[in-house]
C-alpha atoms as a PDB file:
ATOM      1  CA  UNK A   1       4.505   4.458   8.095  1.00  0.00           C
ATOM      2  CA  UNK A   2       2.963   5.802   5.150  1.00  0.00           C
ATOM      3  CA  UNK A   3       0.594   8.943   5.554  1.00  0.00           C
ATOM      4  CA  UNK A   4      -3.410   9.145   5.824  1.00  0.00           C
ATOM      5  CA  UNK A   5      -4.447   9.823   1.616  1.00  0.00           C
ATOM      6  CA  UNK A   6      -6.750  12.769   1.063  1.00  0.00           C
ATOM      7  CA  UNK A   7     -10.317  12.258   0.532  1.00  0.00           C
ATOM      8  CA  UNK A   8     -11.565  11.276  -3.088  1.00  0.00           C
ATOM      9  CA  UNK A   9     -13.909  13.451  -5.145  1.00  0.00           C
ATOM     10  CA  UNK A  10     -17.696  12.425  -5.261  1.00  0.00           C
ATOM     11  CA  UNK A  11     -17.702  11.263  -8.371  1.00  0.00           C
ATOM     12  CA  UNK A  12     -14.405   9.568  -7.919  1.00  0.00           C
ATOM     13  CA  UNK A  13     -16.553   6.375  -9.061  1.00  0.00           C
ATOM     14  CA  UNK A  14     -16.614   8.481 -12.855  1.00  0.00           C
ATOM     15  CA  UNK A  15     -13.024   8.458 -13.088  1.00  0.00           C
ATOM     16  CA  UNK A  16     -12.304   4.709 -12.701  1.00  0.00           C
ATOM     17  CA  UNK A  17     -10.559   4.595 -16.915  1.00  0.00           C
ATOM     18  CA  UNK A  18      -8.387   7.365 -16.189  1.00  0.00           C
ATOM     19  CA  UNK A  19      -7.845   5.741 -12.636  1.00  0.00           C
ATOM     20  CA  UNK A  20      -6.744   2.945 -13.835  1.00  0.00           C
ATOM     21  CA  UNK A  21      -4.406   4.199 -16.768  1.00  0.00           C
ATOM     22  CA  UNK A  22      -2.519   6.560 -13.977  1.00  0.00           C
ATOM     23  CA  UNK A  23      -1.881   3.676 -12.290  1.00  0.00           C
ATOM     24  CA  UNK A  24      -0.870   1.539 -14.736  1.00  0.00           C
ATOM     25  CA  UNK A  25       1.491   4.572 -15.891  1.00  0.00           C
ATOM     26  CA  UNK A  26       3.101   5.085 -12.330  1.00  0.00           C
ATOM     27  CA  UNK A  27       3.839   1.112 -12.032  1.00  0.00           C
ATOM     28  CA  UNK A  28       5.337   0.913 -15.505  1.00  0.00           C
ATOM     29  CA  UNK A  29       7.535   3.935 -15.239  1.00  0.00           C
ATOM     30  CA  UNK A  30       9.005   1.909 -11.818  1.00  0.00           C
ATOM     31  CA  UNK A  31       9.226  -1.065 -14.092  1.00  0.00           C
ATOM     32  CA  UNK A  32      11.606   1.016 -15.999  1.00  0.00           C
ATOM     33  CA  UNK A  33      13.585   2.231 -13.591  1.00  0.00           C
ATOM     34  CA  UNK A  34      14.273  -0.969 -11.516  1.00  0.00           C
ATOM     35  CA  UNK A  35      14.868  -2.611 -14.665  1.00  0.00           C
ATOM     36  CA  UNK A  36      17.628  -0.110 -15.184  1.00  0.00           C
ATOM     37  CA  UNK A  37      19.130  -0.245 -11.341  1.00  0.00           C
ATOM     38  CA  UNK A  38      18.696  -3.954 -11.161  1.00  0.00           C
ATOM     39  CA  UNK A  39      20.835  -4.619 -14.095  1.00  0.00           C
ATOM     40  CA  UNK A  40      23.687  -1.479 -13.229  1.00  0.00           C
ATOM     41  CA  UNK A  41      24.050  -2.351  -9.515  1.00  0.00           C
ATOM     42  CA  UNK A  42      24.396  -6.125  -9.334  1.00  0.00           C
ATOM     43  CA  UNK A  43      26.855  -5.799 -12.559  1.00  0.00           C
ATOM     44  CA  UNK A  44      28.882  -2.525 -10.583  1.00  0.00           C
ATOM     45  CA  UNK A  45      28.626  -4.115  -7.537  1.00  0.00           C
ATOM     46  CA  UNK A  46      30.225  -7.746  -8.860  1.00  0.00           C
ATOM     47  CA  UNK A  47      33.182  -5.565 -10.999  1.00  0.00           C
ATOM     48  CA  UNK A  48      33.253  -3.483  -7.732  1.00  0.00           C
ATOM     49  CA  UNK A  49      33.746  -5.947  -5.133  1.00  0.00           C
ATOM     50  CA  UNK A  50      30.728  -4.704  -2.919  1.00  0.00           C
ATOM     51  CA  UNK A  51      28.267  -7.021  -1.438  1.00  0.00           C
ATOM     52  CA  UNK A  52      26.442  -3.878  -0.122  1.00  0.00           C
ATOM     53  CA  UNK A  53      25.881  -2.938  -3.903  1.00  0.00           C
ATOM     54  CA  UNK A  54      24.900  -6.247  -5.000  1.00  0.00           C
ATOM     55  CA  UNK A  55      22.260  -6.326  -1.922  1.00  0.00           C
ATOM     56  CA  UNK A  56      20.801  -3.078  -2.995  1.00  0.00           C
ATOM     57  CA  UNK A  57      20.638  -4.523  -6.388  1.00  0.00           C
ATOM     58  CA  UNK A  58      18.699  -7.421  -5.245  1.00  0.00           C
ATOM     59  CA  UNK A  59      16.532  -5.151  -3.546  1.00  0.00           C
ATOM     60  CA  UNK A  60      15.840  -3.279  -6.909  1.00  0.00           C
ATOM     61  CA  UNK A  61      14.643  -6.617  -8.318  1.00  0.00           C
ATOM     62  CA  UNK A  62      12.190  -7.706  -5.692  1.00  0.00           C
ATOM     63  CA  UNK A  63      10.726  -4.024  -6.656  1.00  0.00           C
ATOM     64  CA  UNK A  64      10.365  -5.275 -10.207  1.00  0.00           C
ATOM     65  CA  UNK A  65       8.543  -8.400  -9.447  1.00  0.00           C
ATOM     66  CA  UNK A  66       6.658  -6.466  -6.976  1.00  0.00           C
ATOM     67  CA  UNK A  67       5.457  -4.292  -9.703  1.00  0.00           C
ATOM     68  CA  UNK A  68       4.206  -7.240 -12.106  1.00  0.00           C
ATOM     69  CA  UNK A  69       2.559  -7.967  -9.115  1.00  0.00           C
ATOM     70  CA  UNK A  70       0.951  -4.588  -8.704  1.00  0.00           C
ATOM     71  CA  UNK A  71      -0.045  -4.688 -12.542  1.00  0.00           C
ATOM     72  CA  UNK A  72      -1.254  -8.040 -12.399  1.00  0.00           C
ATOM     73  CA  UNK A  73      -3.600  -7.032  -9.370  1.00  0.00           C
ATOM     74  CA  UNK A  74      -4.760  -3.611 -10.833  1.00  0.00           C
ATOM     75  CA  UNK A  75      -5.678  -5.708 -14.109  1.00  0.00           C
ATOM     76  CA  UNK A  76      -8.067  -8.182 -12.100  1.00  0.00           C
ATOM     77  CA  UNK A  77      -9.496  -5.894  -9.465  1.00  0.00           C
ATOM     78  CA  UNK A  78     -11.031  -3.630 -12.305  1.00  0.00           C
ATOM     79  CA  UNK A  79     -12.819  -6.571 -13.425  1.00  0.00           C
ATOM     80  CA  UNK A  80     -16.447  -6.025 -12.729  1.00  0.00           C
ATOM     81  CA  UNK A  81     -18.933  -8.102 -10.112  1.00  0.00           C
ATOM     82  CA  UNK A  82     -20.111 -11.475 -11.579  1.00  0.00           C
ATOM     83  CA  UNK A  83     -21.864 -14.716 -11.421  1.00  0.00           C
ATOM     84  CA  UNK A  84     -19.086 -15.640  -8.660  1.00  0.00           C
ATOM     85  CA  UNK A  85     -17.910 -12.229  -7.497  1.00  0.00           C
ATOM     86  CA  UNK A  86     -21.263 -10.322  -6.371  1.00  0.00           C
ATOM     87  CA  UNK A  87     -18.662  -7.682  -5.161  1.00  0.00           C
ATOM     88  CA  UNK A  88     -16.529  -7.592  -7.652  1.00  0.00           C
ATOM     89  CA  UNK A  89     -12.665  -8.276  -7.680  1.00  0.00           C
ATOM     90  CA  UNK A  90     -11.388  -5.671  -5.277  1.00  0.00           C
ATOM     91  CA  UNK A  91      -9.454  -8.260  -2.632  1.00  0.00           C
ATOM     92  CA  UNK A  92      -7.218  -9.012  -5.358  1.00  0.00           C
ATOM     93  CA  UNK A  93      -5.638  -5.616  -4.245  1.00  0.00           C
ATOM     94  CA  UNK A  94      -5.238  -7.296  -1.167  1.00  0.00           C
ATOM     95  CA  UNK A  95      -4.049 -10.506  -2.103  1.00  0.00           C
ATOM     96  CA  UNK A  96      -1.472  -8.668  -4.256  1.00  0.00           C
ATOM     97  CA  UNK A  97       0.120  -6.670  -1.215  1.00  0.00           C
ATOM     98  CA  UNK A  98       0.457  -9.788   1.084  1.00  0.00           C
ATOM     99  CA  UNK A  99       1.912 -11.467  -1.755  1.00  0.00           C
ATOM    100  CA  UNK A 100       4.361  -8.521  -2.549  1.00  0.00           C
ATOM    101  CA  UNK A 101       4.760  -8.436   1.356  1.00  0.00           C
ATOM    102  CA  UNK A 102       6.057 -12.232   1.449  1.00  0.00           C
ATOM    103  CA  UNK A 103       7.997 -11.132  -1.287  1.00  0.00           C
ATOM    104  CA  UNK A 104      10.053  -8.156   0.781  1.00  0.00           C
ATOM    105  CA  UNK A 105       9.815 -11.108   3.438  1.00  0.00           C
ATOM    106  CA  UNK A 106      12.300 -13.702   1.735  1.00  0.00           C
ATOM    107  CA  UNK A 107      14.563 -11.117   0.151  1.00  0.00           C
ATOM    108  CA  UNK A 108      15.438  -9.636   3.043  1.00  0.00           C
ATOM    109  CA  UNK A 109      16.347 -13.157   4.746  1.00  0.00           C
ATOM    110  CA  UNK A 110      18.287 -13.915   2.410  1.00  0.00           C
ATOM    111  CA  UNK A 111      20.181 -10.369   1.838  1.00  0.00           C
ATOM    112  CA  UNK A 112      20.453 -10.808   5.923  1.00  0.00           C
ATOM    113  CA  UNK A 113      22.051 -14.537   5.770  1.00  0.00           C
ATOM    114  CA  UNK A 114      24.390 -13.049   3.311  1.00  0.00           C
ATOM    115  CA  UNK A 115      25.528 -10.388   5.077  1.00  0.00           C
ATOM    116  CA  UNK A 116      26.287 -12.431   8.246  1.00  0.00           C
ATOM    117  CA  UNK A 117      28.405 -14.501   6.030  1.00  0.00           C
ATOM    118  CA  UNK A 118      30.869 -11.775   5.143  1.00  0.00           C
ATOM    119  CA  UNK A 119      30.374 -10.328   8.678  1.00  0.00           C
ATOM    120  CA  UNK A 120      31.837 -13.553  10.139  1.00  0.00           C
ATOM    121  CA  UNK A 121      34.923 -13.693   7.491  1.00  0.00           C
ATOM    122  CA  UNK A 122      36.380 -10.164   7.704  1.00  0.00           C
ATOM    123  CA  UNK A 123      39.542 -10.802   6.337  1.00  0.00           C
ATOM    124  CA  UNK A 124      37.366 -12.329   3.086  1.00  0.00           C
ATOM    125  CA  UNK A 125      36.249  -8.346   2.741  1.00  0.00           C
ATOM    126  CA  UNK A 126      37.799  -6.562  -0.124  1.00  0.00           C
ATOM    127  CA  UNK A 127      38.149  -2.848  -0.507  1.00  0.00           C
ATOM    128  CA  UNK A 128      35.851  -1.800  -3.091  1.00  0.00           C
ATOM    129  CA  UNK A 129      35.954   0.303  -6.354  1.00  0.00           C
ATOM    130  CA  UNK A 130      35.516   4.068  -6.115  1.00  0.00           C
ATOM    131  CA  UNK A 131      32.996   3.550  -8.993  1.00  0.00           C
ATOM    132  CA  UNK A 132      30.616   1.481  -7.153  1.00  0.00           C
ATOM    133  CA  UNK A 133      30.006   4.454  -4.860  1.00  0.00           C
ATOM    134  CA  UNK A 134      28.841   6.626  -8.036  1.00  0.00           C
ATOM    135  CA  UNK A 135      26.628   4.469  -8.840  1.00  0.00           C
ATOM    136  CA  UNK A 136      25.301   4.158  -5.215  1.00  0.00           C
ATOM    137  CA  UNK A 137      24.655   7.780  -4.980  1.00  0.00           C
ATOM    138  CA  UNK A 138      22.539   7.616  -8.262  1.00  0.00           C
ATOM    139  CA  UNK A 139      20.458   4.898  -7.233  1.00  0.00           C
ATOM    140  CA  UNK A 140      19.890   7.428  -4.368  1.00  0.00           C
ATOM    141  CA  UNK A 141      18.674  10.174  -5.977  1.00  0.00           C
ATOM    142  CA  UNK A 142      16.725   7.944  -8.761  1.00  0.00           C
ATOM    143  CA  UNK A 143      15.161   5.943  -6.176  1.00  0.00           C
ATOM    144  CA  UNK A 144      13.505   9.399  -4.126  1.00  0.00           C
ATOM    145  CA  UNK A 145      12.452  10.894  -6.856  1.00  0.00           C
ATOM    146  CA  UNK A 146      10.510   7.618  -8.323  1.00  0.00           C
ATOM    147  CA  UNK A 147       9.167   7.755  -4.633  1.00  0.00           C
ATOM    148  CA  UNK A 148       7.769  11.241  -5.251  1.00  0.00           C
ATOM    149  CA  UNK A 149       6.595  10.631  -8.204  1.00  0.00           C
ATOM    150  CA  UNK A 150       4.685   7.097  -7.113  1.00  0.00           C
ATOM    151  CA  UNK A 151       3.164   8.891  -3.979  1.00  0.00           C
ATOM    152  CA  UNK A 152       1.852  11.423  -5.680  1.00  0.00           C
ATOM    153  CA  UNK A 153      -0.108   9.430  -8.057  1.00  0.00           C
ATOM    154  CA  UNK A 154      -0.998   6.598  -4.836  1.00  0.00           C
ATOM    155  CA  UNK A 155      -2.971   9.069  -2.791  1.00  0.00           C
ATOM    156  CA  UNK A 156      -4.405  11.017  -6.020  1.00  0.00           C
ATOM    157  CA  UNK A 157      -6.374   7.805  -6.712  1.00  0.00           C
ATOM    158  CA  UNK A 158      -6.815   6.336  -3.038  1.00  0.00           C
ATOM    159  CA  UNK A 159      -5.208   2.708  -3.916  1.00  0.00           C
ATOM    160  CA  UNK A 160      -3.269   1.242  -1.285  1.00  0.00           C
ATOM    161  CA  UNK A 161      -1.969  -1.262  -2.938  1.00  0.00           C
ATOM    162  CA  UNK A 162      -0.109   1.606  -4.812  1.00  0.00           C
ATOM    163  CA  UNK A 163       0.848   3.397  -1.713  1.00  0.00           C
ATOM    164  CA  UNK A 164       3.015   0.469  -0.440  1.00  0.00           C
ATOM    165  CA  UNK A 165       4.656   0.142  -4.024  1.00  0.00           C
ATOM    166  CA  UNK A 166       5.193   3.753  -3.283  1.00  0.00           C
ATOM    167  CA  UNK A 167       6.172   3.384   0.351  1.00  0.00           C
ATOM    168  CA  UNK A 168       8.656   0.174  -1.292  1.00  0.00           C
ATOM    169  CA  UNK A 169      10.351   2.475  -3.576  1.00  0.00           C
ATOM    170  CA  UNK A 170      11.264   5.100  -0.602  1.00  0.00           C
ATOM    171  CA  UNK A 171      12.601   2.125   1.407  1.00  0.00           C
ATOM    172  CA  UNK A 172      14.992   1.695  -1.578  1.00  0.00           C
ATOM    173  CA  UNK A 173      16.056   4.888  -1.188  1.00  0.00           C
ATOM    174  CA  UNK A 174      16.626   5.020   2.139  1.00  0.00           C
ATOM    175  CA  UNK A 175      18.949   1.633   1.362  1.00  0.00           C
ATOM    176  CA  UNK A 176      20.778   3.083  -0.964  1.00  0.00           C
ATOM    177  CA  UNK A 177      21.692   5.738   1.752  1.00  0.00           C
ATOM    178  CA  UNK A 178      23.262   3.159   3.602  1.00  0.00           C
ATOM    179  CA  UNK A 179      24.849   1.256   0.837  1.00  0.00           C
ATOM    180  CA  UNK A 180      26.179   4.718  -0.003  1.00  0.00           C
ATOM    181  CA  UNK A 181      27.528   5.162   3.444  1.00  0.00           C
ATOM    182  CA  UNK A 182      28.681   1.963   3.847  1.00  0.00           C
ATOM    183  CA  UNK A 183      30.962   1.889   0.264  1.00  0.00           C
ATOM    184  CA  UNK A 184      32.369   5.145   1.542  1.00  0.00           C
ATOM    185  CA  UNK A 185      33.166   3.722   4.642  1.00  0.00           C
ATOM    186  CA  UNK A 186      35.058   0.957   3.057  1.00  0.00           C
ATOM    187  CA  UNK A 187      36.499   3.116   0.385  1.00  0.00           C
ATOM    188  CA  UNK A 188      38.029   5.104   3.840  1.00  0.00           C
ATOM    189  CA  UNK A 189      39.653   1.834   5.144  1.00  0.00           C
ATOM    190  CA  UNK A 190      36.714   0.794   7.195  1.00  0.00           C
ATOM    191  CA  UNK A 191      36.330  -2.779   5.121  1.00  0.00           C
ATOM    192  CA  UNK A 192      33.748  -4.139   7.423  1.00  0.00           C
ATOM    193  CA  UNK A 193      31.357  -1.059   6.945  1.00  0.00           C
ATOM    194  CA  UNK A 194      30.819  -2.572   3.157  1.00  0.00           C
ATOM    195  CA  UNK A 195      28.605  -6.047   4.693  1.00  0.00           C
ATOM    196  CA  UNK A 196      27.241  -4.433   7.594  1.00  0.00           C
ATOM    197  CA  UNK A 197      25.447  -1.941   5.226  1.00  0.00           C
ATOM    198  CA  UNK A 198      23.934  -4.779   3.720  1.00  0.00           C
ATOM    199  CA  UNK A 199      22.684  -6.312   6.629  1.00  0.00           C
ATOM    200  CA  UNK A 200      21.156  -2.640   7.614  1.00  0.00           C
ATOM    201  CA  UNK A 201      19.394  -3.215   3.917  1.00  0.00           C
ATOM    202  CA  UNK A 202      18.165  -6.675   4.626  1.00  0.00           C
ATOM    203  CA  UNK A 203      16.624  -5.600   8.108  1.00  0.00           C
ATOM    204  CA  UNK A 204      14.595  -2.815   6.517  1.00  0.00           C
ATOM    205  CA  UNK A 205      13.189  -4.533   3.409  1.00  0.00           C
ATOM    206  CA  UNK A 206      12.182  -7.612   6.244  1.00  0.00           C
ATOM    207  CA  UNK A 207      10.992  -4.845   8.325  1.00  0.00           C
ATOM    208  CA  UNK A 208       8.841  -3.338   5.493  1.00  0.00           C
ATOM    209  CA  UNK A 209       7.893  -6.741   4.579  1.00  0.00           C
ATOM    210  CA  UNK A 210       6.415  -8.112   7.297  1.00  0.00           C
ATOM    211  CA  UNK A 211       4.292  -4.957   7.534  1.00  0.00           C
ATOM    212  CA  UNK A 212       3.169  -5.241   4.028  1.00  0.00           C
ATOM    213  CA  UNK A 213       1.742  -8.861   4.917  1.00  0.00           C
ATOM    214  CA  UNK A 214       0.470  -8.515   8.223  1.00  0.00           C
ATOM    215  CA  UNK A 215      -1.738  -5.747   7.357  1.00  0.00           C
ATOM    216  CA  UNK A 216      -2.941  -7.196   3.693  1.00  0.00           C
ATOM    217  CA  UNK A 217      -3.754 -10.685   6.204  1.00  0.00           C
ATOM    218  CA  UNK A 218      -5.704  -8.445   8.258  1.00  0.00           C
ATOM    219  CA  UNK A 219      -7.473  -6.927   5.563  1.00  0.00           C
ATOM    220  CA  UNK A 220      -8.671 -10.399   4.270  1.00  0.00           C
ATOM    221  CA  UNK A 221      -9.723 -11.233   7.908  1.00  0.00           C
ATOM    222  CA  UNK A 222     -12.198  -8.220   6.944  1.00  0.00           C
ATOM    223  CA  UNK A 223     -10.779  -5.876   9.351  1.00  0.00           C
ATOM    224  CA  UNK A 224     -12.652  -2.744  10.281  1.00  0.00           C
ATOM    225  CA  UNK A 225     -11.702   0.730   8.521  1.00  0.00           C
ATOM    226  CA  UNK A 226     -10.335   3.195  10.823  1.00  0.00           C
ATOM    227  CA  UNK A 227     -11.876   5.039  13.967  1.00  0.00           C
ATOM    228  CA  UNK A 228     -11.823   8.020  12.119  1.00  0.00           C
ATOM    229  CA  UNK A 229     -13.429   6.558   8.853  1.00  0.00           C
ATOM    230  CA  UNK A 230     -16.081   4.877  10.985  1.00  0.00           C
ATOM    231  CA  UNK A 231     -17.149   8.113  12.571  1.00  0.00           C
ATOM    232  CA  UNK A 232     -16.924  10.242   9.205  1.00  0.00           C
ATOM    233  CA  UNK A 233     -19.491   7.661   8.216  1.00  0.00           C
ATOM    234  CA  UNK A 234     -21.562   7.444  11.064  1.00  0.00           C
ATOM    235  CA  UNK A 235     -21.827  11.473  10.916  1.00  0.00           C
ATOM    236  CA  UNK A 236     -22.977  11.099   7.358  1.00  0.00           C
ATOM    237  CA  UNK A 237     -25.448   8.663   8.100  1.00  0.00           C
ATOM    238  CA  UNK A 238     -26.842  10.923  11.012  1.00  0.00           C
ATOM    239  CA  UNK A 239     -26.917  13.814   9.139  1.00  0.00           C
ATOM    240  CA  UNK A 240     -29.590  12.278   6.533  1.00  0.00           C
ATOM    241  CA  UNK A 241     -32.894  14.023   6.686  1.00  0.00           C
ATOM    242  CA  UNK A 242     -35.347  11.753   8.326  1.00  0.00           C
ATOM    243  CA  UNK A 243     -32.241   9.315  10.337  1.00  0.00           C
ATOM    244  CA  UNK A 244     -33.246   9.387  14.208  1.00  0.00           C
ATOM    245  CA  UNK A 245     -30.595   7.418  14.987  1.00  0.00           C
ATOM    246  CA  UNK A 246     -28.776   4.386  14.512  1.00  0.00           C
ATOM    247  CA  UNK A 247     -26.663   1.664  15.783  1.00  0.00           C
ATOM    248  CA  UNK A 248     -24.925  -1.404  14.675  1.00  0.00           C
ATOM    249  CA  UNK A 249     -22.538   0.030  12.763  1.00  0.00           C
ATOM    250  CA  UNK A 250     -20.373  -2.282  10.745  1.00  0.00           C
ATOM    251  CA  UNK A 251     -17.280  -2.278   8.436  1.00  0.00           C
ATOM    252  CA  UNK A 252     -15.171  -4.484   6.057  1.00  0.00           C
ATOM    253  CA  UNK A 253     -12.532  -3.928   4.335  1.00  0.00           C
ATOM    254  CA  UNK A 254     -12.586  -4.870   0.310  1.00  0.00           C
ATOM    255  CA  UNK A 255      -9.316  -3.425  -1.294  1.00  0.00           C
ATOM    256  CA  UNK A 256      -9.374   0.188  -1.056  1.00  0.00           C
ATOM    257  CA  UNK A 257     -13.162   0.303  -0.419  1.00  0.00           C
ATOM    258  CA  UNK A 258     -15.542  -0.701   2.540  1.00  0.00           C
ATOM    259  CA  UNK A 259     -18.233  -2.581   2.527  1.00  0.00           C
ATOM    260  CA  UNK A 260     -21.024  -1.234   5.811  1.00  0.00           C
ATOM    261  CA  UNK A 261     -23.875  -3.069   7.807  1.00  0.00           C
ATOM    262  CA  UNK A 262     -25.989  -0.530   9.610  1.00  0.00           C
ATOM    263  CA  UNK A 263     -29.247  -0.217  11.701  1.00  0.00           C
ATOM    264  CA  UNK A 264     -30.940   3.126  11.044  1.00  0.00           C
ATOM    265  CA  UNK A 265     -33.690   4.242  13.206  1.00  0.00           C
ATOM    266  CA  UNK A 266     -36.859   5.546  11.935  1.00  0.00           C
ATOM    267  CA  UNK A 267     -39.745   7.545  12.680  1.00  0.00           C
ATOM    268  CA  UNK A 268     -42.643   4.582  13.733  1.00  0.00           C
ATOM    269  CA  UNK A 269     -45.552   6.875  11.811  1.00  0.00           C
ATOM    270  CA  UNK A 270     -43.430   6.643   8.448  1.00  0.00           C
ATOM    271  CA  UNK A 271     -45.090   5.042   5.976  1.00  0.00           C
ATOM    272  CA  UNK A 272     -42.735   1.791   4.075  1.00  0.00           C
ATOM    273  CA  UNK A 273     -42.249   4.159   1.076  1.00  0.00           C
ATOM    274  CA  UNK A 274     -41.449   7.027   3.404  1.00  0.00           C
ATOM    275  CA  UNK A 275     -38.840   4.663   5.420  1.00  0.00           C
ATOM    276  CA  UNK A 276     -37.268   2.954   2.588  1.00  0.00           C
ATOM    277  CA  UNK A 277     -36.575   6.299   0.639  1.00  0.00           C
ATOM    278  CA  UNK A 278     -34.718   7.809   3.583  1.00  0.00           C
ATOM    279  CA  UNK A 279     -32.978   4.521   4.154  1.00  0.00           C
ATOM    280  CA  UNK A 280     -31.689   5.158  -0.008  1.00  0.00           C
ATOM    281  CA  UNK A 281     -30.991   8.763   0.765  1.00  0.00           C
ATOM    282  CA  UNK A 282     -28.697   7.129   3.416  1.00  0.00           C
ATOM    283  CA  UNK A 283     -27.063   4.676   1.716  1.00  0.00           C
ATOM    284  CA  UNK A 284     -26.392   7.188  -1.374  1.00  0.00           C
ATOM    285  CA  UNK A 285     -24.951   9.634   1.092  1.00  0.00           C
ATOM    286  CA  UNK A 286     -22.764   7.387   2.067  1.00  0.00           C
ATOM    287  CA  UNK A 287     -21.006   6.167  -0.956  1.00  0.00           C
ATOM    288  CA  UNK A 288     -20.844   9.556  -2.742  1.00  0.00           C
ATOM    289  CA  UNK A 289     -18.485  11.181   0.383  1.00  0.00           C
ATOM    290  CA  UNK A 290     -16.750   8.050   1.479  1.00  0.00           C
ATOM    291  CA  UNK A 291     -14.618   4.936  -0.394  1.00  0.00           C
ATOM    292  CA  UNK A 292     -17.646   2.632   0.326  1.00  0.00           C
ATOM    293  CA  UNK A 293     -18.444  -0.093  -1.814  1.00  0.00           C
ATOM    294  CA  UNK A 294     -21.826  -0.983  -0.479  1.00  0.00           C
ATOM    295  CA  UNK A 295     -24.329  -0.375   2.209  1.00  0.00           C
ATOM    296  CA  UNK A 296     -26.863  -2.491   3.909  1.00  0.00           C
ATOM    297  CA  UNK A 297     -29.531  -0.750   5.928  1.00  0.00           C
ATOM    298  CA  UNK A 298     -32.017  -1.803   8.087  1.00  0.00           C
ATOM    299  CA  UNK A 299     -34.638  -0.072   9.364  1.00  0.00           C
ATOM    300  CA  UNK A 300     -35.511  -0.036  12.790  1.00  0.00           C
ATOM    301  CA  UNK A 301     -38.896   2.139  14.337  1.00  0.00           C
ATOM    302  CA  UNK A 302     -38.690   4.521  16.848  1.00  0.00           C
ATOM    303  CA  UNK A 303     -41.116   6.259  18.924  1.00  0.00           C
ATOM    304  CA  UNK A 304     -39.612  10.216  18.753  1.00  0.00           C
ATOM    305  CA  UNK A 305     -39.044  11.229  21.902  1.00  0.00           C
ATOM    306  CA  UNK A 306     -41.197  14.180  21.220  1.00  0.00           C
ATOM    307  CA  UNK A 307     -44.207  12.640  20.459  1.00  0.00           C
ATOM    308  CA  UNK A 308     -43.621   9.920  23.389  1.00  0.00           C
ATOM    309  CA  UNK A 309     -43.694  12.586  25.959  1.00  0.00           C
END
């Protein structure tokens, strides 16, 4: 699974332009690249005689319409709140990464269907062409390094929409390991190695795309943020000058931010003004340390227990 991103800068919110060109950059320069694999490895593996090449291949193009995808969502959920949208356009993040999770989905049926074709013919397996193996390995070590290079940017800007593009792009790699493998295998006399390498493919891009979709369906369900997010907020929110305590502590999910519902208790004696500019203090505490979109406070009185007794 991918890793936990670090922690945005305060004013991360400043930075949104150059946010959204890095992005843009990353996704394009694994346009490029898939364009180039796509077109080398279905046309090596057809010359070559290996369906493991050809299923890697097809793997390279879901990652290109995955990354139109990507684009198309980074375009919209920039777009700022409206008439329509009071909270802007962030859940087309998430709309995007069950889409490009349905996506990985139906590839990897079908690469999986294929292979159990061949797997059920062996004597309709060819040995392949020492060539396709070259060009295995290369997808390889293009394939990590565009992973490296995605990741890097992902958790820079805190999208994770761009993590699992990321996350995609090191599942490639880790299929073109086993293509690699399995064309060497073949190439050794081992003919059968060539389709079952392809169905290892199609089980990890189904694998990686049913994970893509169920949590992008959770995340339009409005699913919580993490334990450990909760309580970083919930320590912030404590830790405001004038916060007794509070309760009712709420969280959505919107894209890569959070939207939060909470109860803060008050001092009875406060004056309104008094209350309502702790309960801003609060709220801007909140959003400057923490990917929070908005928060809703409401204030509660309390008797301290100090005075009580």
């Amino acid at each position: 699974m991918p890793p936990s991103m670090t922690e945005l800068p305060e004013d991360h919110e400043h930075d949104a332009p150059h946010a959204q060109q890095a992005a843009r950059r990353s996704v394009l320069v694994s346009v490029f690249v898939n364009l180039i694999l796509t077109a080398l490895q279905v046309a090596t593996g057809l010359l070559a005689g290996s369906q493991a090449l050809i299923a890697d291949g097809i793997h390279s193009l879901s990652d290109l319409l995955s990354d139109f995808v990507v684009l198309l969502a980074s375009h919209h959920s920039s777009k700022a709140a409206d008439a329509d949208h009071h909270y802007g356009h962030h859940r087309y993040e998430n709309a995007a990464s069950l889409v490009l999770g349905g996506l990985l989905l139906a590839v990897g049926l079908g690469m999986l269907w294929s292979a159990f074709i061949k797997i059920e013919s062996p004597h309709t397996i060819a040995q392949v062409h020492m060539v396709a193996l070259y060009v295995a390995l290369g997808a390889l070590l293009a394939k990590e390094l565009l992973f490296r290079y995605m990741l890097a940017i992902a958790k820079r800007l805190r999208s994770s929409l761009l993590v699992a593009n990321a996350w995609h792009a090191r599942s490639d790699a880790a299929s073109s390991l086993v293509v690699a493998i399995g064309i060497g295998g073949n190439l050794l006399g081992f003919a059968l190695l060539d389709p079952i390498a392809a169905l290892v493919v199609g089980l990890m891009v189904t694998r990686m795309g049913a994970i893509f979709a169920w949590n992008a369906l959770h995340d339009l369900m409005d699913r919580a943020v993490s334990a450990e997010e909760i309580a970083a907020i919930e320590q912030t929110l404590r830790q405001t000058p004038g916060v007794l305590g509070l309760h009712d502590l709420r969280t959505r999910r919107v894209g890569d931010l959070a939207i939060v519902d909470v109860h803060l208790e008050l001092d009875a004696g406060m004056t309104v003004v008094q209350g309502h500019d702790i309960a801003v203090d609060a709220r801007r505490r909140v959003m400057a340390h923490h990917d929070v979109l908005n928060v809703m406070t409401h204030v509660d009185p309390v008797v301290p227990k100090t005075r009580s007794a």
